[in-house]
ModelCIF file with pLDDT and N, C-alpha, C, O atoms, coordinates in Angstrom:
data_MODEL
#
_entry.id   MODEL 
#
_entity.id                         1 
_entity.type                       polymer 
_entity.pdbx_number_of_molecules   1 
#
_entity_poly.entity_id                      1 
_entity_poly.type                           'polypeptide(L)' 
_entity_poly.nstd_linkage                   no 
_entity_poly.nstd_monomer                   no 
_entity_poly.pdbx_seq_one_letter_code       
;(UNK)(UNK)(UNK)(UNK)(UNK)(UNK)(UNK)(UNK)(UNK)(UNK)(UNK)(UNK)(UNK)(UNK)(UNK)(UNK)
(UNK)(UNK)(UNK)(UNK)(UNK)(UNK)(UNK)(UNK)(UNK)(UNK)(UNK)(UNK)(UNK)(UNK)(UNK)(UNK)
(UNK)(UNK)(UNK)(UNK)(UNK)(UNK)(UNK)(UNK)(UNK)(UNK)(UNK)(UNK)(UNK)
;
_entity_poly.pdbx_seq_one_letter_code_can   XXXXXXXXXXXXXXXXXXXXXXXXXXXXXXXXXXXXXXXXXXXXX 
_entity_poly.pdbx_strand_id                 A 
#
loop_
_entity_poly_seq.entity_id 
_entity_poly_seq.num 
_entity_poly_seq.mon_id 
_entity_poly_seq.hetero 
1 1  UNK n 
1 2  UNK n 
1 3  UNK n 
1 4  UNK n 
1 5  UNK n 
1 6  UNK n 
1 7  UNK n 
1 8  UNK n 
1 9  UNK n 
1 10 UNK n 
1 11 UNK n 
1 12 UNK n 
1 13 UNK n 
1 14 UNK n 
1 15 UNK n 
1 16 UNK n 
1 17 UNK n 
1 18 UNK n 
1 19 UNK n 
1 20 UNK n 
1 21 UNK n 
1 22 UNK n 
1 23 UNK n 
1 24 UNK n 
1 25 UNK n 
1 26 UNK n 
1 27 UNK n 
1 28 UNK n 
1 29 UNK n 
1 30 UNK n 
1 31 UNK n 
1 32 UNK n 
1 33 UNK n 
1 34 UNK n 
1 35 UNK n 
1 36 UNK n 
1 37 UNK n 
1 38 UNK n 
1 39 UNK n 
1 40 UNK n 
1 41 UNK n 
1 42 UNK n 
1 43 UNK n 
1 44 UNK n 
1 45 UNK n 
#
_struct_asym.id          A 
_struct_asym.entity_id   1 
#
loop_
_ma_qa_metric.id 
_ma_qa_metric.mode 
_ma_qa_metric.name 
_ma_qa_metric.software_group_id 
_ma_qa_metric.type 
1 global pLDDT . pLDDT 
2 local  pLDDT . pLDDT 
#
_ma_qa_metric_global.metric_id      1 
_ma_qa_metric_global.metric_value   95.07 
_ma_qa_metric_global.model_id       1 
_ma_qa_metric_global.ordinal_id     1 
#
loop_
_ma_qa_metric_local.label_asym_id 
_ma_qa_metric_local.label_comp_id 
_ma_qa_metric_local.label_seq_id 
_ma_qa_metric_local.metric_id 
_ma_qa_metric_local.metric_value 
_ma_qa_metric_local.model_id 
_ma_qa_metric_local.ordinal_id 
A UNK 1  2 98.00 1 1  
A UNK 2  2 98.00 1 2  
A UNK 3  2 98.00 1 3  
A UNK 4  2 97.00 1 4  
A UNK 5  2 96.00 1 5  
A UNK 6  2 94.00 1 6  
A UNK 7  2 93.00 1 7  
A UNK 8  2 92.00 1 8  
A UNK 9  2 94.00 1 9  
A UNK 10 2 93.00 1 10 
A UNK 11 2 93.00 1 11 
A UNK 12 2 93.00 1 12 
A UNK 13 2 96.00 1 13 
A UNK 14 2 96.00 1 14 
A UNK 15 2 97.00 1 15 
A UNK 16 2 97.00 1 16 
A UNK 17 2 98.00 1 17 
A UNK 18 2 98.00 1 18 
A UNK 19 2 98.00 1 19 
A UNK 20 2 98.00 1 20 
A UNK 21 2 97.00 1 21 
A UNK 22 2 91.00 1 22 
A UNK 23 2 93.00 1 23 
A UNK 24 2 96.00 1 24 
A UNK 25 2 96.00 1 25 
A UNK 26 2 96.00 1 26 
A UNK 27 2 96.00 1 27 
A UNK 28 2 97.00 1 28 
A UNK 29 2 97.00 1 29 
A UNK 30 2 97.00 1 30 
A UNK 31 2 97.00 1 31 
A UNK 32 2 96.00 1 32 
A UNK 33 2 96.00 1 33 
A UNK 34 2 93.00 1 34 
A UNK 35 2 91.00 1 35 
A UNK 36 2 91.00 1 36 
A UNK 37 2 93.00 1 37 
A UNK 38 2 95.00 1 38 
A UNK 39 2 95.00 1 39 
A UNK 40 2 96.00 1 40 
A UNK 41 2 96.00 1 41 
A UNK 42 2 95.00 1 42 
A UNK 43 2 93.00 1 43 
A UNK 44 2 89.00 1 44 
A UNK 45 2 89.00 1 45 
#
loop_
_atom_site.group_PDB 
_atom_site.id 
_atom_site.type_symbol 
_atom_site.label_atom_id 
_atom_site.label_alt_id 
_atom_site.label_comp_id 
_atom_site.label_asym_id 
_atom_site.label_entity_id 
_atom_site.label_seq_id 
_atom_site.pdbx_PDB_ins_code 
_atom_site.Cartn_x 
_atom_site.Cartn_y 
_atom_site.Cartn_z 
_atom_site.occupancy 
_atom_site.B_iso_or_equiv 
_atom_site.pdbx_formal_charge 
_atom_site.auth_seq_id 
_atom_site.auth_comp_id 
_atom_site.auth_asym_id 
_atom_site.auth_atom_id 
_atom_site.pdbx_PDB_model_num 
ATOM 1   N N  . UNK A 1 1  ? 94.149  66.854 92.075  1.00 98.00 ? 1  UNK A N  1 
ATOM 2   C CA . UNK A 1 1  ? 92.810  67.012 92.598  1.00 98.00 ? 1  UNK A CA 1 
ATOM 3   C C  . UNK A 1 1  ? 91.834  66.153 91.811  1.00 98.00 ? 1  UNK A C  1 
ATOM 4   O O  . UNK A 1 1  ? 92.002  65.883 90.622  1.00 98.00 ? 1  UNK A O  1 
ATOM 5   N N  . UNK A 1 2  ? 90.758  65.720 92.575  1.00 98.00 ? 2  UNK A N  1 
ATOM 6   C CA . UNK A 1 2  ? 89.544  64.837 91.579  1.00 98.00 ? 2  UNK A CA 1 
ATOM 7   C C  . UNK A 1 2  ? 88.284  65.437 92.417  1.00 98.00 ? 2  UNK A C  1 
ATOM 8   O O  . UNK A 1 2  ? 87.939  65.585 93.590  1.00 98.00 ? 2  UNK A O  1 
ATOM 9   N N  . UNK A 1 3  ? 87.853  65.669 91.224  1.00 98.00 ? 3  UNK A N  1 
ATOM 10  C CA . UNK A 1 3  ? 86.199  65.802 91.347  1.00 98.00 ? 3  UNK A CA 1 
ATOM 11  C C  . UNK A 1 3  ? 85.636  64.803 90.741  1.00 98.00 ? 3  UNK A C  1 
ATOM 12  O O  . UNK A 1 3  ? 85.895  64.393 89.610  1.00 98.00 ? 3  UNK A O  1 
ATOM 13  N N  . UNK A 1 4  ? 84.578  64.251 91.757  1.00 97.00 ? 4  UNK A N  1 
ATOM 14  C CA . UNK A 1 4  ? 84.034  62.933 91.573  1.00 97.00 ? 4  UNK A CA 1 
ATOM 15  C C  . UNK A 1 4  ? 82.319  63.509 91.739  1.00 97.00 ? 4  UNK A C  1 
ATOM 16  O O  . UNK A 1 4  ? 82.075  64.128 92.775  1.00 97.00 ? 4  UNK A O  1 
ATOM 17  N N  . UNK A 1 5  ? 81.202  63.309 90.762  1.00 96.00 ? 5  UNK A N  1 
ATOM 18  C CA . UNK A 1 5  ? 79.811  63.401 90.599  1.00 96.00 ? 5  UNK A CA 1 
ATOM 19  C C  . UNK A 1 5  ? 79.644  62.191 91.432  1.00 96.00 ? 5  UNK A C  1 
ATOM 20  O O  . UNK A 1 5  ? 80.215  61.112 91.588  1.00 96.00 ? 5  UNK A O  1 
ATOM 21  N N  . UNK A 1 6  ? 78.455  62.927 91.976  1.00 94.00 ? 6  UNK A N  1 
ATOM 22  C CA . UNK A 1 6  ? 76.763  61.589 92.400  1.00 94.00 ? 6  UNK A CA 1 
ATOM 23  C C  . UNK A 1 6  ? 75.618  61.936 92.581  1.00 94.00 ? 6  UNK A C  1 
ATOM 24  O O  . UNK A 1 6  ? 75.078  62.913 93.099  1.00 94.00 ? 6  UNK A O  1 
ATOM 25  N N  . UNK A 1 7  ? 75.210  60.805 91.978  1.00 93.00 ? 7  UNK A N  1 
ATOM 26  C CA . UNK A 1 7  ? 73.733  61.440 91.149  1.00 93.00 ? 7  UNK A CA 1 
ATOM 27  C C  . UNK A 1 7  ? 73.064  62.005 89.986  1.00 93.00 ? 7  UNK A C  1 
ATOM 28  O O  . UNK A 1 7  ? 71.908  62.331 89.715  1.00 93.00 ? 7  UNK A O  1 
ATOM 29  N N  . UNK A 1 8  ? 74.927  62.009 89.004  1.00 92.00 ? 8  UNK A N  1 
ATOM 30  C CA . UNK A 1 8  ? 74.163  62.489 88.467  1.00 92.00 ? 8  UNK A CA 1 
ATOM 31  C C  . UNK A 1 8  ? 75.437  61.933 87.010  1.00 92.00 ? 8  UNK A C  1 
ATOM 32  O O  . UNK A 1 8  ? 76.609  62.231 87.242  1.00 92.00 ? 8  UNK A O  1 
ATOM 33  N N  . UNK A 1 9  ? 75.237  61.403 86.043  1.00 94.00 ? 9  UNK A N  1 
ATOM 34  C CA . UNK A 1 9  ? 76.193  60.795 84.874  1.00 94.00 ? 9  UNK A CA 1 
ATOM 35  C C  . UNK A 1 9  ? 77.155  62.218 84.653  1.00 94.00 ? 9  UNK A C  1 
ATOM 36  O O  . UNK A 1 9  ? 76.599  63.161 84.090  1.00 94.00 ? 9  UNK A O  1 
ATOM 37  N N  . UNK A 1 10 ? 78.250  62.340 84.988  1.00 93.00 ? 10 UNK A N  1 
ATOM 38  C CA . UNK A 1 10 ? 78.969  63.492 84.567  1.00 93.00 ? 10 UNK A CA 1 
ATOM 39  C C  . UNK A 1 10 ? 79.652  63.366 82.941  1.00 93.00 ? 10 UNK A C  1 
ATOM 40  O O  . UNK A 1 10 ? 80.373  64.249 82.477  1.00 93.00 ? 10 UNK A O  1 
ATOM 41  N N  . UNK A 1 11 ? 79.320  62.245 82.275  1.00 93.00 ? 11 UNK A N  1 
ATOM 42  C CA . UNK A 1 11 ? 79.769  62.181 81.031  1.00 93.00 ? 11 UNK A CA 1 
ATOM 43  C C  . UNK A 1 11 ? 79.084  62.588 80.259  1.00 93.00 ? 11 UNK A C  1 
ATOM 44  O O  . UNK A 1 11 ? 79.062  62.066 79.145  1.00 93.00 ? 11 UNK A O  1 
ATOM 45  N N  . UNK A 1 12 ? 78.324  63.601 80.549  1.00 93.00 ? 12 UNK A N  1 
ATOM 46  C CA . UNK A 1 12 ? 77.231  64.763 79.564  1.00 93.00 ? 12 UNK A CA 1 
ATOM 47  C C  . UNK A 1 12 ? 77.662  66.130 80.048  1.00 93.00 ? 12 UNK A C  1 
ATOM 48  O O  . UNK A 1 12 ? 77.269  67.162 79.504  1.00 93.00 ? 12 UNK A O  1 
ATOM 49  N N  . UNK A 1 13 ? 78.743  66.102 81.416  1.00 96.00 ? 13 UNK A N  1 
ATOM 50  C CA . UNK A 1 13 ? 78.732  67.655 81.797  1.00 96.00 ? 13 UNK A CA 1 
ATOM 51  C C  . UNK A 1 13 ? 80.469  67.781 81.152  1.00 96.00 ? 13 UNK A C  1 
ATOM 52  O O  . UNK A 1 13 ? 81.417  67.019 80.966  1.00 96.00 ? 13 UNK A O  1 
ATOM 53  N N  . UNK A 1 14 ? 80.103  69.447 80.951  1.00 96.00 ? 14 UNK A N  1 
ATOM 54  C CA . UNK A 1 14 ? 81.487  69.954 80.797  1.00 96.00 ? 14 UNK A CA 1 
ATOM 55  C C  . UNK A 1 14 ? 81.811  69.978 82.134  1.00 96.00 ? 14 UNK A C  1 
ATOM 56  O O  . UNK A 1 14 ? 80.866  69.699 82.873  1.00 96.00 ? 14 UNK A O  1 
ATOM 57  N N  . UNK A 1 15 ? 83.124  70.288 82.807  1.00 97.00 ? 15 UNK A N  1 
ATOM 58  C CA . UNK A 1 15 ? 83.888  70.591 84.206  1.00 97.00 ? 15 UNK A CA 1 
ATOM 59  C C  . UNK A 1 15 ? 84.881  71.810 84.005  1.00 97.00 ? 15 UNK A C  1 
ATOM 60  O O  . UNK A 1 15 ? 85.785  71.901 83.173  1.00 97.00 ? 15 UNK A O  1 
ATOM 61  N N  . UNK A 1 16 ? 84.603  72.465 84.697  1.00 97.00 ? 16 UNK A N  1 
ATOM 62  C CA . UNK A 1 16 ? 85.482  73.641 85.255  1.00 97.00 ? 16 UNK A CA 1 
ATOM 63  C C  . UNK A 1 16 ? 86.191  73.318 86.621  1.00 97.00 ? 16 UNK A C  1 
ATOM 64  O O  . UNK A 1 16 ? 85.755  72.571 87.498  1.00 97.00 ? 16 UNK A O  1 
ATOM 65  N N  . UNK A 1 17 ? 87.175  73.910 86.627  1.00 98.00 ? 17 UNK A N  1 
ATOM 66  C CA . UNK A 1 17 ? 88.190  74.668 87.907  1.00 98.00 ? 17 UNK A CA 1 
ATOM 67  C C  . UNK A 1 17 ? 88.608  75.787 87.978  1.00 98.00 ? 17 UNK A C  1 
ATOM 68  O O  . UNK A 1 17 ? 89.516  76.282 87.311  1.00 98.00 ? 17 UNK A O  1 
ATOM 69  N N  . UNK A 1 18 ? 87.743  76.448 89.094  1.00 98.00 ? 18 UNK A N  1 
ATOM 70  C CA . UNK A 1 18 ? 88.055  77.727 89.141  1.00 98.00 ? 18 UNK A CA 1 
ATOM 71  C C  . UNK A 1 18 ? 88.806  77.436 90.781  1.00 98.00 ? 18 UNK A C  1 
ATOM 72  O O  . UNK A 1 18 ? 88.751  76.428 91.486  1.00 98.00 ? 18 UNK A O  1 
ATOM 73  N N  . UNK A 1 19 ? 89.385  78.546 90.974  1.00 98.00 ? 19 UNK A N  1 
ATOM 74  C CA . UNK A 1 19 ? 89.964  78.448 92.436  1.00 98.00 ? 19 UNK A CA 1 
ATOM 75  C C  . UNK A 1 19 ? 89.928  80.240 93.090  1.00 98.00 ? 19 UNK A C  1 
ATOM 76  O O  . UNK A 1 19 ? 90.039  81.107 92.224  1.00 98.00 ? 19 UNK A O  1 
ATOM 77  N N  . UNK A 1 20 ? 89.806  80.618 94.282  1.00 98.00 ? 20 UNK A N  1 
ATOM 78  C CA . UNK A 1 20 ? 89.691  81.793 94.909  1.00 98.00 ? 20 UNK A CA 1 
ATOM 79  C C  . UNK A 1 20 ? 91.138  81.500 95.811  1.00 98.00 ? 20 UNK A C  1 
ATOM 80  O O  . UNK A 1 20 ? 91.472  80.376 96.186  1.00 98.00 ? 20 UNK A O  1 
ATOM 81  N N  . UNK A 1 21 ? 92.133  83.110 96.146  1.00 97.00 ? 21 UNK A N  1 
ATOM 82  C CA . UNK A 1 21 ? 92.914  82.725 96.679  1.00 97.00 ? 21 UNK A CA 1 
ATOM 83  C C  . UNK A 1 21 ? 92.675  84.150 97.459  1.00 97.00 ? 21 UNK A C  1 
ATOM 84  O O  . UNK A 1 21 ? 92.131  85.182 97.064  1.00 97.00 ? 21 UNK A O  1 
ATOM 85  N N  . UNK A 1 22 ? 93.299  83.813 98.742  1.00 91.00 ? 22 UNK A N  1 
ATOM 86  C CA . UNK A 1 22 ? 93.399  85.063 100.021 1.00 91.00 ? 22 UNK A CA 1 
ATOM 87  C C  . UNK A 1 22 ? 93.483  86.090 99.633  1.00 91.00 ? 22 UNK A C  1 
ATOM 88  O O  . UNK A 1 22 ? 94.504  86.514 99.093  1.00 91.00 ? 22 UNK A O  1 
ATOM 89  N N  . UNK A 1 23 ? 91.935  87.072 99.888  1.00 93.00 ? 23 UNK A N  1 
ATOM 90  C CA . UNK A 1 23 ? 92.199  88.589 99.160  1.00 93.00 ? 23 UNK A CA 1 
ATOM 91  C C  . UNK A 1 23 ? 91.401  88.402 98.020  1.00 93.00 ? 23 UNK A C  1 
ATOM 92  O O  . UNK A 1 23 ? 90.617  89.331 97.827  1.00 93.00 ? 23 UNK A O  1 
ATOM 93  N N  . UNK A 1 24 ? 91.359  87.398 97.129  1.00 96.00 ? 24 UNK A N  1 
ATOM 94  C CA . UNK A 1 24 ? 91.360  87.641 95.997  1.00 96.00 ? 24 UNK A CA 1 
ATOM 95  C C  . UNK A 1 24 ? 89.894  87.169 95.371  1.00 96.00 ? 24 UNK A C  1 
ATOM 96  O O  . UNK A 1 24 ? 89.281  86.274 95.954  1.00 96.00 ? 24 UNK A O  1 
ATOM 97  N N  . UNK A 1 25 ? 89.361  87.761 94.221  1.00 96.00 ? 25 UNK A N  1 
ATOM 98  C CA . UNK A 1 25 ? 88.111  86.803 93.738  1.00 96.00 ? 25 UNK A CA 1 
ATOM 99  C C  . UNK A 1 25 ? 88.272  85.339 92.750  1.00 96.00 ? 25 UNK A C  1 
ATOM 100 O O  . UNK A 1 25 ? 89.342  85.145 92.173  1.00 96.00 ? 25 UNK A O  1 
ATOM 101 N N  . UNK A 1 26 ? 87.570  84.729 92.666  1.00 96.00 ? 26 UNK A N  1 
ATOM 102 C CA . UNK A 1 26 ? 87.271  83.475 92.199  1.00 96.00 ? 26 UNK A CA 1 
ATOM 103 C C  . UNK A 1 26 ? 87.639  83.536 90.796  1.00 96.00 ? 26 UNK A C  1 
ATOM 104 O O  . UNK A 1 26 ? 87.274  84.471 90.084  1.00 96.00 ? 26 UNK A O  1 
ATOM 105 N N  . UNK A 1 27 ? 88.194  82.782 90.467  1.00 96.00 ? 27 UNK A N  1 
ATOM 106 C CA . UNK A 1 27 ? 89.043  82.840 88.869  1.00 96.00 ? 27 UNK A CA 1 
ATOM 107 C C  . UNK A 1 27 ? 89.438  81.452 88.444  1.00 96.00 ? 27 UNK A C  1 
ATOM 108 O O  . UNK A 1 27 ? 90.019  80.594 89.109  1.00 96.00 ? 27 UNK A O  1 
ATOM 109 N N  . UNK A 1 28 ? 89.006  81.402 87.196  1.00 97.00 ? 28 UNK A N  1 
ATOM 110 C CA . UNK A 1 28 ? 89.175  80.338 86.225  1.00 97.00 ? 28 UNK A CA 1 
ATOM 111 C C  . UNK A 1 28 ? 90.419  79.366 86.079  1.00 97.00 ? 28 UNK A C  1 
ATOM 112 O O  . UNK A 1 28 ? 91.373  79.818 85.446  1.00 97.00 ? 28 UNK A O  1 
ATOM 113 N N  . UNK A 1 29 ? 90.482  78.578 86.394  1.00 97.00 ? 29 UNK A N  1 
ATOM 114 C CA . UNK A 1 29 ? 91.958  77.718 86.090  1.00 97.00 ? 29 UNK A CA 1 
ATOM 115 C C  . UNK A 1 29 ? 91.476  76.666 84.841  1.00 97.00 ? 29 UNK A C  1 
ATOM 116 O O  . UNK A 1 29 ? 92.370  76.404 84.037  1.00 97.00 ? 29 UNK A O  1 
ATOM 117 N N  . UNK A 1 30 ? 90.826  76.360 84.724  1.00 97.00 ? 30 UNK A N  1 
ATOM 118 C CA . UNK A 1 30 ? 90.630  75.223 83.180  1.00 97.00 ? 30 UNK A CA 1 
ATOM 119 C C  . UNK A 1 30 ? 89.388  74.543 82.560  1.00 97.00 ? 30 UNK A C  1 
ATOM 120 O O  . UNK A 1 30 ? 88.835  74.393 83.650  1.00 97.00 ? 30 UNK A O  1 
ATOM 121 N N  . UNK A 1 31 ? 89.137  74.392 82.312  1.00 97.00 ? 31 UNK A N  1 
ATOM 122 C CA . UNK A 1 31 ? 88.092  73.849 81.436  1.00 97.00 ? 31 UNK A CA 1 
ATOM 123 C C  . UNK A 1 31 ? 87.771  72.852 79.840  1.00 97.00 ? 31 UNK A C  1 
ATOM 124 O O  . UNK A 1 31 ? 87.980  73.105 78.653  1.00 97.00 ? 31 UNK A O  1 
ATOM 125 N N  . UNK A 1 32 ? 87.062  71.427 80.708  1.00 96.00 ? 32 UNK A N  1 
ATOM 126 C CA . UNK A 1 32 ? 87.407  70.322 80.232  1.00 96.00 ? 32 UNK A CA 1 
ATOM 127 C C  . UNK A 1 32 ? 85.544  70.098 79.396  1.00 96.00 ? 32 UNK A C  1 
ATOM 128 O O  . UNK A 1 32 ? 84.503  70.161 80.050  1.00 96.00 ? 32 UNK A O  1 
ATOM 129 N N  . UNK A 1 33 ? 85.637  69.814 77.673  1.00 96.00 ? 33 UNK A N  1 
ATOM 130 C CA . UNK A 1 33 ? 84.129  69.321 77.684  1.00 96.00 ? 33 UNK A CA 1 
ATOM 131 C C  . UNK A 1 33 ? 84.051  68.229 77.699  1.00 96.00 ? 33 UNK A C  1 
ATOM 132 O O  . UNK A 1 33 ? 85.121  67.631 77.581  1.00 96.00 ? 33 UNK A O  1 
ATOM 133 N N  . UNK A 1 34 ? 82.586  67.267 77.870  1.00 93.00 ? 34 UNK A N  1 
ATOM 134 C CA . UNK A 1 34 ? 82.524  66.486 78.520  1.00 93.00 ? 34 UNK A CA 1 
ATOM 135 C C  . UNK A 1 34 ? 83.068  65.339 77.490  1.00 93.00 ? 34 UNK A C  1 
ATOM 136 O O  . UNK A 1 34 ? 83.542  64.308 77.967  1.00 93.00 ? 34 UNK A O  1 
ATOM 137 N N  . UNK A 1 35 ? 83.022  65.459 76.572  1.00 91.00 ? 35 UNK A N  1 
ATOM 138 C CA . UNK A 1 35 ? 83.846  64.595 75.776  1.00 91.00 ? 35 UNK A CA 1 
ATOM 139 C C  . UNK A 1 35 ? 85.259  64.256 75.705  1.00 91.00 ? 35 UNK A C  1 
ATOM 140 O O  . UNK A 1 35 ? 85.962  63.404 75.160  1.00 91.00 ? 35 UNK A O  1 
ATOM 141 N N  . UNK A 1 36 ? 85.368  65.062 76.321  1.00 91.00 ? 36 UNK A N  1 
ATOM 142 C CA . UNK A 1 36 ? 87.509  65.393 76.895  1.00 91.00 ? 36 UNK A CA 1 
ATOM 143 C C  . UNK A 1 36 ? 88.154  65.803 75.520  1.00 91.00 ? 36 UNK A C  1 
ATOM 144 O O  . UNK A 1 36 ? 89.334  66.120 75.373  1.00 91.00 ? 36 UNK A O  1 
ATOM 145 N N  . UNK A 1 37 ? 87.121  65.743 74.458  1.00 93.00 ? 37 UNK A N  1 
ATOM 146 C CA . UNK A 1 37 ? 88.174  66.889 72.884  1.00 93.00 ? 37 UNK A CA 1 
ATOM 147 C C  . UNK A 1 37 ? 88.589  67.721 73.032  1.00 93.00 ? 37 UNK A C  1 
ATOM 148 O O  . UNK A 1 37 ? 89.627  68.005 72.435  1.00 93.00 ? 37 UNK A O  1 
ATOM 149 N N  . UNK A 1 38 ? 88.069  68.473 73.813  1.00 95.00 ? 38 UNK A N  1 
ATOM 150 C CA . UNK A 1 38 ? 88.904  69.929 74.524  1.00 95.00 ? 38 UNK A CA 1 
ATOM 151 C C  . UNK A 1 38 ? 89.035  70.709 75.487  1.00 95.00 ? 38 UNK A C  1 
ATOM 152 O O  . UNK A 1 38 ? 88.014  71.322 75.800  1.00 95.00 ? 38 UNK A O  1 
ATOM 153 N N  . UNK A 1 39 ? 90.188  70.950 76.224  1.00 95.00 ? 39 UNK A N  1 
ATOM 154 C CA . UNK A 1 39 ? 90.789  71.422 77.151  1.00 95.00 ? 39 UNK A CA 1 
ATOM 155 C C  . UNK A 1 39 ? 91.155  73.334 77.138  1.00 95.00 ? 39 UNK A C  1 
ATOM 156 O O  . UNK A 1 39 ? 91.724  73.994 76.270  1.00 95.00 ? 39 UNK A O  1 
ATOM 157 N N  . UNK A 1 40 ? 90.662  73.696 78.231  1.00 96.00 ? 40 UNK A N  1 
ATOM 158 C CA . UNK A 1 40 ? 91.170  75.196 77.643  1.00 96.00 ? 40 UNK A CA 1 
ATOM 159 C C  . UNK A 1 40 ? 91.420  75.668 79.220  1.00 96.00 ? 40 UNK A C  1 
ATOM 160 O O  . UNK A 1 40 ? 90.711  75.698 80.226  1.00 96.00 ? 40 UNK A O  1 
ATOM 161 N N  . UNK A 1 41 ? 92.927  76.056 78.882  1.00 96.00 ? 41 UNK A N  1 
ATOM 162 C CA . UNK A 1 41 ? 93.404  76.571 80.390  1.00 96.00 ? 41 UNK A CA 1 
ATOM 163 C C  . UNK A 1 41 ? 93.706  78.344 80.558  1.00 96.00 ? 41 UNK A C  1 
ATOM 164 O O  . UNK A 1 41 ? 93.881  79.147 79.641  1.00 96.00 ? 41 UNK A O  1 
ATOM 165 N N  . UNK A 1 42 ? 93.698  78.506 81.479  1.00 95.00 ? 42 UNK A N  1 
ATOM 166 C CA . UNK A 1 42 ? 93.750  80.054 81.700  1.00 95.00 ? 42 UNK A CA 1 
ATOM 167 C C  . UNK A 1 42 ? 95.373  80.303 81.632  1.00 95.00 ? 42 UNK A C  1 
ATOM 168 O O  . UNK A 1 42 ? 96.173  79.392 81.421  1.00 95.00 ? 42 UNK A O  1 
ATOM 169 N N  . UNK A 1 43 ? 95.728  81.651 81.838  1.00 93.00 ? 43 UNK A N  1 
ATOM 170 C CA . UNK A 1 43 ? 97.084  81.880 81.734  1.00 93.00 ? 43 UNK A CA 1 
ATOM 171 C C  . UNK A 1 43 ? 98.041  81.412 83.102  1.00 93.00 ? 43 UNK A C  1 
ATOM 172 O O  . UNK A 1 43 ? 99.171  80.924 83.122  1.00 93.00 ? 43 UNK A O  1 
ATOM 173 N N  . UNK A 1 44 ? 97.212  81.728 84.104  1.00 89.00 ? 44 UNK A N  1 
ATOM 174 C CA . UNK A 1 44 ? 97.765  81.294 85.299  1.00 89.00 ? 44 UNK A CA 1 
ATOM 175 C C  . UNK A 1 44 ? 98.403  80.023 85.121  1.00 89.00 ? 44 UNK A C  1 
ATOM 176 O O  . UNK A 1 44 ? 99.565  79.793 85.458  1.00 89.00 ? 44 UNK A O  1 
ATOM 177 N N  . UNK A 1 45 ? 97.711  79.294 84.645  1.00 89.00 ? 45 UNK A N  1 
ATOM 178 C CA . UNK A 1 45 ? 98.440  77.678 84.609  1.00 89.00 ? 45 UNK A CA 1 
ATOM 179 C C  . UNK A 1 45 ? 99.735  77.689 84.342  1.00 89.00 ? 45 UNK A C  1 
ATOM 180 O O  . UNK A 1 45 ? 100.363 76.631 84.288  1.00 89.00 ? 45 UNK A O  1 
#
């Protein structure tokens, strides 16, 4: 998957992925800061 910004410099934002699945509520899959030093993934992964 790619998430692509416009409009706006995304090399100042952190990025998340969260995902919602049938039934279910919206939940965390990973999280990148914008510097890319660190990565932090949920258990699901």
């Amino acid at each position: 998957l790619s998430c692509a910004a416009s409009g706006f410099a995304l090399e100042t934002y952190g990025v998340a992925w969260f995902r919602q699945a049938p039934g279910k509520e919206r939940e965390g899959v990973s999280w990148i800061r914008s510097t890319g030093t660190k990565i932090v993934y949920t258990d699901l992964t």
